[in-house]
PDB file of N, CA and C in Angstrom:
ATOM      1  N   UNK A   1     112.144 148.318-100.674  1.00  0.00           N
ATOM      2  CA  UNK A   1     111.327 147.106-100.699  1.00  0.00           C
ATOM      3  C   UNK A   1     109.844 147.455-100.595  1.00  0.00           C
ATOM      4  N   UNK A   2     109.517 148.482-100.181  1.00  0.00           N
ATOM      5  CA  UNK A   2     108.121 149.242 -99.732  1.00  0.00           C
ATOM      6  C   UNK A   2     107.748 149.585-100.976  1.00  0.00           C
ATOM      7  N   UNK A   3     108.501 150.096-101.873  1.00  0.00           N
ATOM      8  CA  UNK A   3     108.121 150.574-102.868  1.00  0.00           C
ATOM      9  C   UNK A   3     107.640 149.261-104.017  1.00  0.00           C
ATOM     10  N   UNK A   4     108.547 148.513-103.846  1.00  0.00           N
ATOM     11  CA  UNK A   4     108.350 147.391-104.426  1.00  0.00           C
ATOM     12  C   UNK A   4     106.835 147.027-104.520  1.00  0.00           C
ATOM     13  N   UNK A   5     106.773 146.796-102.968  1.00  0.00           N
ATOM     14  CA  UNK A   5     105.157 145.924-103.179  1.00  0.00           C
ATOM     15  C   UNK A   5     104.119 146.568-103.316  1.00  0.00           C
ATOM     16  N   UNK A   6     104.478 147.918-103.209  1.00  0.00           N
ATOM     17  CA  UNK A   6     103.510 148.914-103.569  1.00  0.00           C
ATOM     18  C   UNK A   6     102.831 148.677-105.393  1.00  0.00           C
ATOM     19  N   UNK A   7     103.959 148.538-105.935  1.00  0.00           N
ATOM     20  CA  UNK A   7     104.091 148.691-107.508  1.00  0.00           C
ATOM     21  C   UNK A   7     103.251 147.196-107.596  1.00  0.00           C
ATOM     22  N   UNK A   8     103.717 146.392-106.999  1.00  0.00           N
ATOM     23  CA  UNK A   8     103.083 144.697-107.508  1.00  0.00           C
ATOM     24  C   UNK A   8     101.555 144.761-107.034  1.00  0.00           C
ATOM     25  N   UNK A   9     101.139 145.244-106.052  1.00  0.00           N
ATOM     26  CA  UNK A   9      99.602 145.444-105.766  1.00  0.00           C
ATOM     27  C   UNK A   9      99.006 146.013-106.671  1.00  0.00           C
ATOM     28  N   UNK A  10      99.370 147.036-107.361  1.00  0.00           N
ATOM     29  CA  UNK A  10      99.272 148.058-107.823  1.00  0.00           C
ATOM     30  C   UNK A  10      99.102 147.490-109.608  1.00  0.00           C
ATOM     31  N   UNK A  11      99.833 146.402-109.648  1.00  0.00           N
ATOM     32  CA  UNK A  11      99.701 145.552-111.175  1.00  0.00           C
ATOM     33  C   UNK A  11      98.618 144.207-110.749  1.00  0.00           C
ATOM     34  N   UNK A  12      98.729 143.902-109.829  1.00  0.00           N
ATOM     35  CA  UNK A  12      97.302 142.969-109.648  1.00  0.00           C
ATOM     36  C   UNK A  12      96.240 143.615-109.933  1.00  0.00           C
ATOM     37  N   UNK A  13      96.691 144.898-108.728  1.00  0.00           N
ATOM     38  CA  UNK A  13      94.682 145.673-109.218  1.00  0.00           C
ATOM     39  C   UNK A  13      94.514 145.496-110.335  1.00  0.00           C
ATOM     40  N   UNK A  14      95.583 145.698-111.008  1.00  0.00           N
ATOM     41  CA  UNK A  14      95.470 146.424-112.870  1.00  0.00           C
ATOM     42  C   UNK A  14      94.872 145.315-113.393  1.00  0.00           C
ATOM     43  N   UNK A  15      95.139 144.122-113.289  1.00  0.00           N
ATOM     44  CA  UNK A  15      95.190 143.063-114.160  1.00  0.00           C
ATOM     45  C   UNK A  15      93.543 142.323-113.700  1.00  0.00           C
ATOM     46  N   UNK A  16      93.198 142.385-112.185  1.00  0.00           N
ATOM     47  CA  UNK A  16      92.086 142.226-112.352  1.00  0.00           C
ATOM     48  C   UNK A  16      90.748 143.041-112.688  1.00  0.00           C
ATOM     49  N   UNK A  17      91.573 144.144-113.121  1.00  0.00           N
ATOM     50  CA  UNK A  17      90.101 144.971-113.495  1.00  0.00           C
ATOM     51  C   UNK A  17      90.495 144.726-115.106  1.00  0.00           C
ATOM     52  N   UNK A  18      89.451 143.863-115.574  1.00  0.00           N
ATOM     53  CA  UNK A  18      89.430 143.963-117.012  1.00  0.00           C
ATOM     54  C   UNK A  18      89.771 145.153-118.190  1.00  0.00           C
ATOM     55  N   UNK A  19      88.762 146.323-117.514  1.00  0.00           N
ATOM     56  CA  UNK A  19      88.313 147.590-118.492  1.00  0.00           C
ATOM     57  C   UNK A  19      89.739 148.663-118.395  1.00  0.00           C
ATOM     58  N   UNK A  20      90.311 148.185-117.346  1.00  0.00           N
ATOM     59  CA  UNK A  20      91.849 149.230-117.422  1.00  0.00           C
ATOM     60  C   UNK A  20      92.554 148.544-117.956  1.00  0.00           C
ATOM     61  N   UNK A  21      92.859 147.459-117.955  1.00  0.00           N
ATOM     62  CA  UNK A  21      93.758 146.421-119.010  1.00  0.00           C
ATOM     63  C   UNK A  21      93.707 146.438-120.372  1.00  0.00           C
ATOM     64  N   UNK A  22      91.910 146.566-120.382  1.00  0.00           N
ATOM     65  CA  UNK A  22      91.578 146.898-121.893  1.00  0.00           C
ATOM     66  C   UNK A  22      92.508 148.327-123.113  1.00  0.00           C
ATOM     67  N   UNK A  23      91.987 149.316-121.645  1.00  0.00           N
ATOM     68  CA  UNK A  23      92.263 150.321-121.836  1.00  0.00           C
ATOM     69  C   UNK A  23      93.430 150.524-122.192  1.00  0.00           C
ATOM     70  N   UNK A  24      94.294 150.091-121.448  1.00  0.00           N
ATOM     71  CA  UNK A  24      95.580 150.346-121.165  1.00  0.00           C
ATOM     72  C   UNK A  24      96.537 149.401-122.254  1.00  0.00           C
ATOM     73  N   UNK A  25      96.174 148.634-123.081  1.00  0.00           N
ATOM     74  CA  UNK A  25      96.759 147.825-123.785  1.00  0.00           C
ATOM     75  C   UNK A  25      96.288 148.242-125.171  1.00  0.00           C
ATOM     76  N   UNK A  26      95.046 149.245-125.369  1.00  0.00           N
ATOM     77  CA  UNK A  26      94.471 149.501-126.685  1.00  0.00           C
ATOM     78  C   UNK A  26      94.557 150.819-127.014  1.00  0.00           C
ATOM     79  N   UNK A  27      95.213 151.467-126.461  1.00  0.00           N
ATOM     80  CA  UNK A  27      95.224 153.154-125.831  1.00  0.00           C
ATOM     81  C   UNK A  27      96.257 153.664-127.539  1.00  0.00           C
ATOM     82  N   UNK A  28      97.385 152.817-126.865  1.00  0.00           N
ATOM     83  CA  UNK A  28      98.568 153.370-127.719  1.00  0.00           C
ATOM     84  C   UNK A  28      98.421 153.016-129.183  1.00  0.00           C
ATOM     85  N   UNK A  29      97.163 151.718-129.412  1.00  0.00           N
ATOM     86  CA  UNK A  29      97.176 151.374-130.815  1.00  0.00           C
ATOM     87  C   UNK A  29      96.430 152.459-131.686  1.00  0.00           C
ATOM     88  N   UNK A  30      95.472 152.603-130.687  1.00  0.00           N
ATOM     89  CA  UNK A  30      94.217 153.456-131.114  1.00  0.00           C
ATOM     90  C   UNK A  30      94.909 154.654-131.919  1.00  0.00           C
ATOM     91  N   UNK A  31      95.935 155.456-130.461  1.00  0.00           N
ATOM     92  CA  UNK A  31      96.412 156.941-130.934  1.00  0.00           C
ATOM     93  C   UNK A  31      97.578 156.698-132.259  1.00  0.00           C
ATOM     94  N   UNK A  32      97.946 155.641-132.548  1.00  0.00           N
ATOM     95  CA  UNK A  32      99.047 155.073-133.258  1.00  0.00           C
ATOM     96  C   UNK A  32      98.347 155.133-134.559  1.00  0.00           C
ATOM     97  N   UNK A  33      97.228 154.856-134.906  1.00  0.00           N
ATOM     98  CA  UNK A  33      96.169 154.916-136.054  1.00  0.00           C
ATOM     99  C   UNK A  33      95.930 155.909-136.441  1.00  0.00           C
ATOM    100  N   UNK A  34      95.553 156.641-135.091  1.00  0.00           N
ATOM    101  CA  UNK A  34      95.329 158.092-135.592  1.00  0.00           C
ATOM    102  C   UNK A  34      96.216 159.030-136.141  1.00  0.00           C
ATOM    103  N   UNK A  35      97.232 159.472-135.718  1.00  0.00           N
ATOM    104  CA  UNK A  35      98.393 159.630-135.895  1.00  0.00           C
ATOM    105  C   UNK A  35      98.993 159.367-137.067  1.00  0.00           C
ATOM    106  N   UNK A  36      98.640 158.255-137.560  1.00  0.00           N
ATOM    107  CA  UNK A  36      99.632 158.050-138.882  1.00  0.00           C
ATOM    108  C   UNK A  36      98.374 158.050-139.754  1.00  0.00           C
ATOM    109  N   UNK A  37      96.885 158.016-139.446  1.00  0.00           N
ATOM    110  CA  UNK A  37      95.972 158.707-140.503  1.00  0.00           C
ATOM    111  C   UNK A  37      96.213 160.092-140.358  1.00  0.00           C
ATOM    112  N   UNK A  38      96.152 161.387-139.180  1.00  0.00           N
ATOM    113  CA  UNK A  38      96.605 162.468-140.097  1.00  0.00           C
ATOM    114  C   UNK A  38      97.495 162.912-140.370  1.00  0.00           C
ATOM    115  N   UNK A  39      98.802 162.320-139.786  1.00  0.00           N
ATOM    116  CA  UNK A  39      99.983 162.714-140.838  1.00  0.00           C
ATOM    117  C   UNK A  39     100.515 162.051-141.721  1.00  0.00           C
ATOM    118  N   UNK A  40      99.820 160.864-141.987  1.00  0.00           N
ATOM    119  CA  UNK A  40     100.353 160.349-143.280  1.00  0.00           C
ATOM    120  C   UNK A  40      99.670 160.433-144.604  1.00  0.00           C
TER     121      UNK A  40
END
């Protein structure tokens, strides 16, 4: 259960810091672009 609320604090922080949300939601598109520009 410790662990639990550890993890849910831990997604508030996330969610109120804008620039890691940003980050963190644009990360995988970014490398996903890249990726299929140089190997495709």
């Amino acid at each position: 259960m410790k662990l639990l609320n550890i993890a849910l604090k831990e997604v508030k922080i996330t969610f109120r810091d804008r620039m890691a949300l940003l980050i963190l939601l644009a990360m995988p598109f970014i490398l996903m672009t890249i990726m299929g520009m140089a190997l495709g």
